[in-house]
C-alpha atoms as a PDB file:
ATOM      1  CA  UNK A   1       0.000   0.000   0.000  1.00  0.00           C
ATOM      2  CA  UNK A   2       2.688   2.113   1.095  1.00  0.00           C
ATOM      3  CA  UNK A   3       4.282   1.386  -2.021  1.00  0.00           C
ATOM      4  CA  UNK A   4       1.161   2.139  -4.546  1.00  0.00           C
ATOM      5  CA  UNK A   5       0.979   5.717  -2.670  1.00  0.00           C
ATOM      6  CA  UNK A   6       4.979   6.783  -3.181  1.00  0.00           C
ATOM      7  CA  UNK A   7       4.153   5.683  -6.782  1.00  0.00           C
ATOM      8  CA  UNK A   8       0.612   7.744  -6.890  1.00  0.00           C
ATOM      9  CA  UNK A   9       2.719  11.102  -5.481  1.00  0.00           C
ATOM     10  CA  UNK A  10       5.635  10.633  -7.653  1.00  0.00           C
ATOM     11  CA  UNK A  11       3.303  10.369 -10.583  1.00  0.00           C
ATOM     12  CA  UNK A  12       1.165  12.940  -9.690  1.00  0.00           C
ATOM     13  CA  UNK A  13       4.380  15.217  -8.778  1.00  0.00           C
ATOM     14  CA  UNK A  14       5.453  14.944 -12.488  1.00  0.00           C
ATOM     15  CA  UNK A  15       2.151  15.211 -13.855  1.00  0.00           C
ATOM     16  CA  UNK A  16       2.372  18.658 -12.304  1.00  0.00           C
ATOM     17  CA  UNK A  17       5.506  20.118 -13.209  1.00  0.00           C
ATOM     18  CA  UNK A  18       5.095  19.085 -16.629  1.00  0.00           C
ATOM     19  CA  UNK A  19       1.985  21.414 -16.760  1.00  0.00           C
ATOM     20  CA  UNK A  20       4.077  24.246 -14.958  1.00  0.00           C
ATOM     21  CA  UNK A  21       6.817  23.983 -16.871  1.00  0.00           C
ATOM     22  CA  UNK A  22       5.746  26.315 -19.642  1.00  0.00           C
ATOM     23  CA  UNK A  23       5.764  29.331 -17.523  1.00  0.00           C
ATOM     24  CA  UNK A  24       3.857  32.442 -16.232  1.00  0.00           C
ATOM     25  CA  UNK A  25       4.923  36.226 -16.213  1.00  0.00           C
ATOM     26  CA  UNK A  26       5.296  37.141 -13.279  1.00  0.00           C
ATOM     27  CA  UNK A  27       5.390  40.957 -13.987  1.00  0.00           C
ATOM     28  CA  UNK A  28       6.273  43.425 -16.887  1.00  0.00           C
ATOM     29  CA  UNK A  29       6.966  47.235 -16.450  1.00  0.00           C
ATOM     30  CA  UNK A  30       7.835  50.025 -19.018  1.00  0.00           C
ATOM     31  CA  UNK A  31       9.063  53.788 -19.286  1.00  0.00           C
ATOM     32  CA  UNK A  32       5.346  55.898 -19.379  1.00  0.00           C
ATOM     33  CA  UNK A  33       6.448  57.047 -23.212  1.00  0.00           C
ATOM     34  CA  UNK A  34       7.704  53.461 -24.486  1.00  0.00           C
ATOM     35  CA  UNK A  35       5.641  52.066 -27.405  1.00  0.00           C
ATOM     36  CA  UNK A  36       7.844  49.213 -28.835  1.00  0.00           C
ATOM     37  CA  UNK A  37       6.725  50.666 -32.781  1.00  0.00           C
ATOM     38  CA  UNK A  38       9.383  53.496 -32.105  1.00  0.00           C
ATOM     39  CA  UNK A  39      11.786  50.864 -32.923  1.00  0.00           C
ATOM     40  CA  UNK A  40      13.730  48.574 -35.874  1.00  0.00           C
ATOM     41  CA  UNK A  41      16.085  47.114 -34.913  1.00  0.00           C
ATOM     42  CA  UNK A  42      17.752  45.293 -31.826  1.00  0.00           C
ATOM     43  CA  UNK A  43      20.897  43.256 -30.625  1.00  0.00           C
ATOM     44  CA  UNK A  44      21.658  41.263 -27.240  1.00  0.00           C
ATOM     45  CA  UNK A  45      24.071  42.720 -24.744  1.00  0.00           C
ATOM     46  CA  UNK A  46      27.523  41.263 -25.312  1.00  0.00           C
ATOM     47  CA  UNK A  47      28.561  39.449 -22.088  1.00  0.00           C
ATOM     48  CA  UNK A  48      31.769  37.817 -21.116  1.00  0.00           C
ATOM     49  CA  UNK A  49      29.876  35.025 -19.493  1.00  0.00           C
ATOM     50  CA  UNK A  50      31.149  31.916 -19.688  1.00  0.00           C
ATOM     51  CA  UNK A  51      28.721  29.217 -19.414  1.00  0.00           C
ATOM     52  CA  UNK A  52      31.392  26.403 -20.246  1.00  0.00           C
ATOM     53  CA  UNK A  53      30.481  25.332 -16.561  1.00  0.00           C
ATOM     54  CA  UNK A  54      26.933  24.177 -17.760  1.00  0.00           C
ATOM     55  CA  UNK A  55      26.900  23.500 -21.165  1.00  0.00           C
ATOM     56  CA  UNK A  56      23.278  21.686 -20.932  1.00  0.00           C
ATOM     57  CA  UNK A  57      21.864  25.126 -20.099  1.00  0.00           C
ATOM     58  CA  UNK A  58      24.173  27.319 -22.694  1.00  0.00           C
ATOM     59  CA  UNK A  59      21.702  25.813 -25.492  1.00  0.00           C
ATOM     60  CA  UNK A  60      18.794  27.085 -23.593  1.00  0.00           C
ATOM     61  CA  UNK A  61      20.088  30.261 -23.545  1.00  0.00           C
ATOM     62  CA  UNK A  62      20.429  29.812 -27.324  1.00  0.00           C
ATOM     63  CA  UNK A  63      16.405  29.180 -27.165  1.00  0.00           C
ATOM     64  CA  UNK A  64      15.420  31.828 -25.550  1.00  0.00           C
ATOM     65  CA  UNK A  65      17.675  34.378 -27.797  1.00  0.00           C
ATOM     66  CA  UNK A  66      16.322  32.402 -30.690  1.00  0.00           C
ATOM     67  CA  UNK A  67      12.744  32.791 -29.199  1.00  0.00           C
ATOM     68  CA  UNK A  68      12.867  36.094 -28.403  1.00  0.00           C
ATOM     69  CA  UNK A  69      14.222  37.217 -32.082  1.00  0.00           C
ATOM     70  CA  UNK A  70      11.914  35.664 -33.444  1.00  0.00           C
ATOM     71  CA  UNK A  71       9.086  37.445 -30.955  1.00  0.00           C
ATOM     72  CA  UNK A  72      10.711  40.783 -32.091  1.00  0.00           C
ATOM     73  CA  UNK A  73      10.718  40.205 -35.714  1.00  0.00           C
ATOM     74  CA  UNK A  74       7.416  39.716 -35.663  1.00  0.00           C
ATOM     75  CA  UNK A  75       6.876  42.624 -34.573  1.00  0.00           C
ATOM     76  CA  UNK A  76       8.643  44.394 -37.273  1.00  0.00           C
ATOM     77  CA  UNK A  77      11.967  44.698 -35.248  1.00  0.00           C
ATOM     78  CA  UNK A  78      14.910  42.713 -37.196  1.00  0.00           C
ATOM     79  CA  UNK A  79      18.135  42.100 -35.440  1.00  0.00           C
ATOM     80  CA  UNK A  80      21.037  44.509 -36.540  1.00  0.00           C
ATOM     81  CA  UNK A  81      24.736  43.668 -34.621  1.00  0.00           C
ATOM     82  CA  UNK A  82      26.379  47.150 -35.559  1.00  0.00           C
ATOM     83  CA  UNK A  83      23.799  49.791 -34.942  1.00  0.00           C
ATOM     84  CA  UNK A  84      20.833  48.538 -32.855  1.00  0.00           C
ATOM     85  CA  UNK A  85      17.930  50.969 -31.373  1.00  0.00           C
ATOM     86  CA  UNK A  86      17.199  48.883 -28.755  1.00  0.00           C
ATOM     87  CA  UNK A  87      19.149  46.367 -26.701  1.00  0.00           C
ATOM     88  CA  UNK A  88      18.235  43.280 -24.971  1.00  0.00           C
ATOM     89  CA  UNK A  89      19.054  42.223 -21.821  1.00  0.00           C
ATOM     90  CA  UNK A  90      18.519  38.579 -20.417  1.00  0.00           C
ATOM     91  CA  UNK A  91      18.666  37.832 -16.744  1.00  0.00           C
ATOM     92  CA  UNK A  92      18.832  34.279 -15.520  1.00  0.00           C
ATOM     93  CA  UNK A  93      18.343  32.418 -11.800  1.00  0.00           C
ATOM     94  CA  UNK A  94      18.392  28.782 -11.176  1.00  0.00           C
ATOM     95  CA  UNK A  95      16.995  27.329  -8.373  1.00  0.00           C
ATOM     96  CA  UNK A  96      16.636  24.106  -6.353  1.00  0.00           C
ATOM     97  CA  UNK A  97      13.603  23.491  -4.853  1.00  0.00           C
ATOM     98  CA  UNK A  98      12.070  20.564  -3.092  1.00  0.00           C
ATOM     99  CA  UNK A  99       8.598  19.177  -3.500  1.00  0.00           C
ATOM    100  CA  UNK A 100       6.431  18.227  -0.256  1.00  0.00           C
ATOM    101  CA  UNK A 101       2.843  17.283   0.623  1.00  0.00           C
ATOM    102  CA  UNK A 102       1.353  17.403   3.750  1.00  0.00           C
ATOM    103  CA  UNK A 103       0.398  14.328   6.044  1.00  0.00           C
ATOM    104  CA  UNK A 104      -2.724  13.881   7.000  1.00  0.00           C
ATOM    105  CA  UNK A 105      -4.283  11.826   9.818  1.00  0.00           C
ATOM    106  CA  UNK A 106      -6.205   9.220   6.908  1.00  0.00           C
ATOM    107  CA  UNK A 107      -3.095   8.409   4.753  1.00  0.00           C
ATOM    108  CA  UNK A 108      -0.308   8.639   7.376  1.00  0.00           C
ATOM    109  CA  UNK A 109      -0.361   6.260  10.300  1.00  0.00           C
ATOM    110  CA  UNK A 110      -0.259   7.690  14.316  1.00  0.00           C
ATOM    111  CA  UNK A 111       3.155   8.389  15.840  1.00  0.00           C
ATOM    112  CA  UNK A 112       4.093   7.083  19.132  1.00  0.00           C
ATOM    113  CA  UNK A 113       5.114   9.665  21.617  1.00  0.00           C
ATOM    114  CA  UNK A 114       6.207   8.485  25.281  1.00  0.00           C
ATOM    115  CA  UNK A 115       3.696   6.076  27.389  1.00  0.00           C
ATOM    116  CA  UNK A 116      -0.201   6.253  26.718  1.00  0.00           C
ATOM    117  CA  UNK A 117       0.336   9.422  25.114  1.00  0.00           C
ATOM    118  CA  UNK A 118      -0.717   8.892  21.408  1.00  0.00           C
ATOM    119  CA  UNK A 119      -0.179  12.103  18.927  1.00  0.00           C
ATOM    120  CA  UNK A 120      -0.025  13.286  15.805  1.00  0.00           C
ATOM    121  CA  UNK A 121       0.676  16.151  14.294  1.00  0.00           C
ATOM    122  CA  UNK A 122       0.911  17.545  10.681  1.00  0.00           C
ATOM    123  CA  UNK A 123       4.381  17.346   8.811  1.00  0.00           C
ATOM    124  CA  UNK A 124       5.909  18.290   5.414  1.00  0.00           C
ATOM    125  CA  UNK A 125       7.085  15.227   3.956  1.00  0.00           C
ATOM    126  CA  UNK A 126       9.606  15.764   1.168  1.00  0.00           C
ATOM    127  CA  UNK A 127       8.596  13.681  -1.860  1.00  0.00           C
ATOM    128  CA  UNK A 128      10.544  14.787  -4.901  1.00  0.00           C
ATOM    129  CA  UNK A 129      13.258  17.956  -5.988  1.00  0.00           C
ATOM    130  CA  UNK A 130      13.443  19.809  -9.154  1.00  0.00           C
ATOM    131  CA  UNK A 131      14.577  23.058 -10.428  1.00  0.00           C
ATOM    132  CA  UNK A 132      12.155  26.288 -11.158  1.00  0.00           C
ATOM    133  CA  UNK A 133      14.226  29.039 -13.440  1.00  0.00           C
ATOM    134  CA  UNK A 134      12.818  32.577 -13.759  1.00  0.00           C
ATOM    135  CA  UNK A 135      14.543  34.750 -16.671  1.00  0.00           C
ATOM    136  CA  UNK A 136      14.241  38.690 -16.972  1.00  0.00           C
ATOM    137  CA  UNK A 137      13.992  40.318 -20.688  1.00  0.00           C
ATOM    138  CA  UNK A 138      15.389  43.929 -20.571  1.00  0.00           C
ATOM    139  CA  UNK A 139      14.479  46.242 -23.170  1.00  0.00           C
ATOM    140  CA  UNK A 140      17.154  48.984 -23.204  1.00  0.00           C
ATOM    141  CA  UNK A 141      16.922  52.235 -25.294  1.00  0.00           C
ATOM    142  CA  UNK A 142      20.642  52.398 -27.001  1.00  0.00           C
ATOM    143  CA  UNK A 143      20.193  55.990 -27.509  1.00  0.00           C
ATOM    144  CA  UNK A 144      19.446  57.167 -24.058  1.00  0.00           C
ATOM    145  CA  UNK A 145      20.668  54.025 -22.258  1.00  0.00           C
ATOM    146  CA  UNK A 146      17.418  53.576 -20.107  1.00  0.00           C
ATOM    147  CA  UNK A 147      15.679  50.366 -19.514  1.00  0.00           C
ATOM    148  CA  UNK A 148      12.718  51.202 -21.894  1.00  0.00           C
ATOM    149  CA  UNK A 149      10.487  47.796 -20.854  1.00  0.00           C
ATOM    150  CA  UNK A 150      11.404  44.813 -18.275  1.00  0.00           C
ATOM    151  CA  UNK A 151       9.358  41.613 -18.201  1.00  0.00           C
ATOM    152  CA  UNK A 152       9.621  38.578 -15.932  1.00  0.00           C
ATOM    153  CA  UNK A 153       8.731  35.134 -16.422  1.00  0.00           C
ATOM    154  CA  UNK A 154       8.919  32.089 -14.045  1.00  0.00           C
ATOM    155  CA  UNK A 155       8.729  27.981 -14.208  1.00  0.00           C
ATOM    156  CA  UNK A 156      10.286  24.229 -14.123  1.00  0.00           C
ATOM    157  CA  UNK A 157      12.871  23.163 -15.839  1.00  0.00           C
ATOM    158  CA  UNK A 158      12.000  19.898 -17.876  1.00  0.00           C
ATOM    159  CA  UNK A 159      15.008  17.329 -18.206  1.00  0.00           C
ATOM    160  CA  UNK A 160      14.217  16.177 -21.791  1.00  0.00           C
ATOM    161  CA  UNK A 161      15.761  19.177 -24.603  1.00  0.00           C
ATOM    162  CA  UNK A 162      12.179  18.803 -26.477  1.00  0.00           C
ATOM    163  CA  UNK A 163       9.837  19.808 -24.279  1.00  0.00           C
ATOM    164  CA  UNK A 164      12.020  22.418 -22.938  1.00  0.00           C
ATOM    165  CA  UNK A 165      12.872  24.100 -26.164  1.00  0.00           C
ATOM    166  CA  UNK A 166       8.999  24.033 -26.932  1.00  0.00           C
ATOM    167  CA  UNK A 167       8.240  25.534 -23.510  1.00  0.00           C
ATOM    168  CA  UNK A 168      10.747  28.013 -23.868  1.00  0.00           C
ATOM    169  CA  UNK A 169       9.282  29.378 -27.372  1.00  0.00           C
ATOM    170  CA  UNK A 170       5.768  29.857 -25.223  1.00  0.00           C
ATOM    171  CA  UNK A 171       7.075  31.352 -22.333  1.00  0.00           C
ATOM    172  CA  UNK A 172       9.285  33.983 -24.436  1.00  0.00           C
ATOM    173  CA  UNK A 173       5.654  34.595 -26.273  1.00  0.00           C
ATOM    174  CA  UNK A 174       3.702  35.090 -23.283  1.00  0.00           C
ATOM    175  CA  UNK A 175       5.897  37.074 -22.183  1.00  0.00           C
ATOM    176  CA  UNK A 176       6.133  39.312 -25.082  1.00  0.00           C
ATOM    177  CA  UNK A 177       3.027  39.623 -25.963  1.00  0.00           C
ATOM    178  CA  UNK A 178       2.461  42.003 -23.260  1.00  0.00           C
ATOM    179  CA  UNK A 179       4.589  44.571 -25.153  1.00  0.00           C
ATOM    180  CA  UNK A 180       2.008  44.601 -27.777  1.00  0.00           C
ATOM    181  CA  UNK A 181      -0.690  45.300 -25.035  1.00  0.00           C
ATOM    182  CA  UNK A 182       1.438  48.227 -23.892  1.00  0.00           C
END
């Protein structure tokens, strides 16, 4: 029985962060006088950040430039490496987090505590790990070097290179799109 639950909760972990995974914005700002039509063209910052350390995640990062071009071209903006209006900024954060449920007094058996004193209380039983990224897109006016419009997205990282590459071309869109509604 014991056995058929851990499988259950594992199952129904994944089932969950594989709906997650694709995303939400968590917020997006701009300057009061930014309207993204003022624009044609754009480049990324050039970084000296080497990401040798963890190549798995330097072809994300590949996605989500790739993503976000194409997001911006769309729009009319095409990418120009020698004289850009507008620059673009991504910000990155990794993090570890661990999965718990609750126990609760059907599903998790009394504890013993000292003589004829039976208790129970509720815990936070750890039942899986994974990792939850959250990138920043800066837009940055090249002219005036001000941060014209920010947005910020958040959600799991998938393991397997398809999903994730499909998830990341959704988030970068949701995200996005709220320049349009700007």
């Amino acid at each position: 029985m014991k056995t058929y639950i851990a499988i259950a909760s594992a199952l129904l972990v994944s089932i969950i962060l594989d709906s997650c995974s694709v995303g939400k914005v968590l917020d997006t700002s701009s300057a009061p006088d930014f309207s993204i039509s003022d624009y044609q063209s754009f480049d990324f910052y050039k970084t000296d950040l080497d990401i040798t350390e963890m190549p798995e995640y330097g072809k994300r990062v590949d996605w989500i430039k790739e993503a976000i071009k194409s997001k911006l071209s769309t729009m009319g903006i095409e990418q120009d490496t020698d004289n850009p209006d507008l620059l673009v900024n991504i910000g990155i954060v990794l993090e570890e987090k661990v999965q718990t449920r609750e126990t609760d007094l059907r599903s998790d058996p009394l504890m013993y505590v000292g003589q004829r004193n039976y208790h129970w209380e509720v815990q936070e039983v750890p039942v899986g790990t994974y990792k939850e990224g959250t990138f920043t897109v800066d837009l940055v006016d090249k002219e005036t070097d001000k941060m014209v419009w920010q947005g910020i997205s958040q959600g799991v990282i998938t393991e397997n290179d398809e999903k994730a590459k499909k998830y990341i071309v959704e988030g970068v869109n949701n995200l996005m799109s709220e320049i349009e509604e700007k």
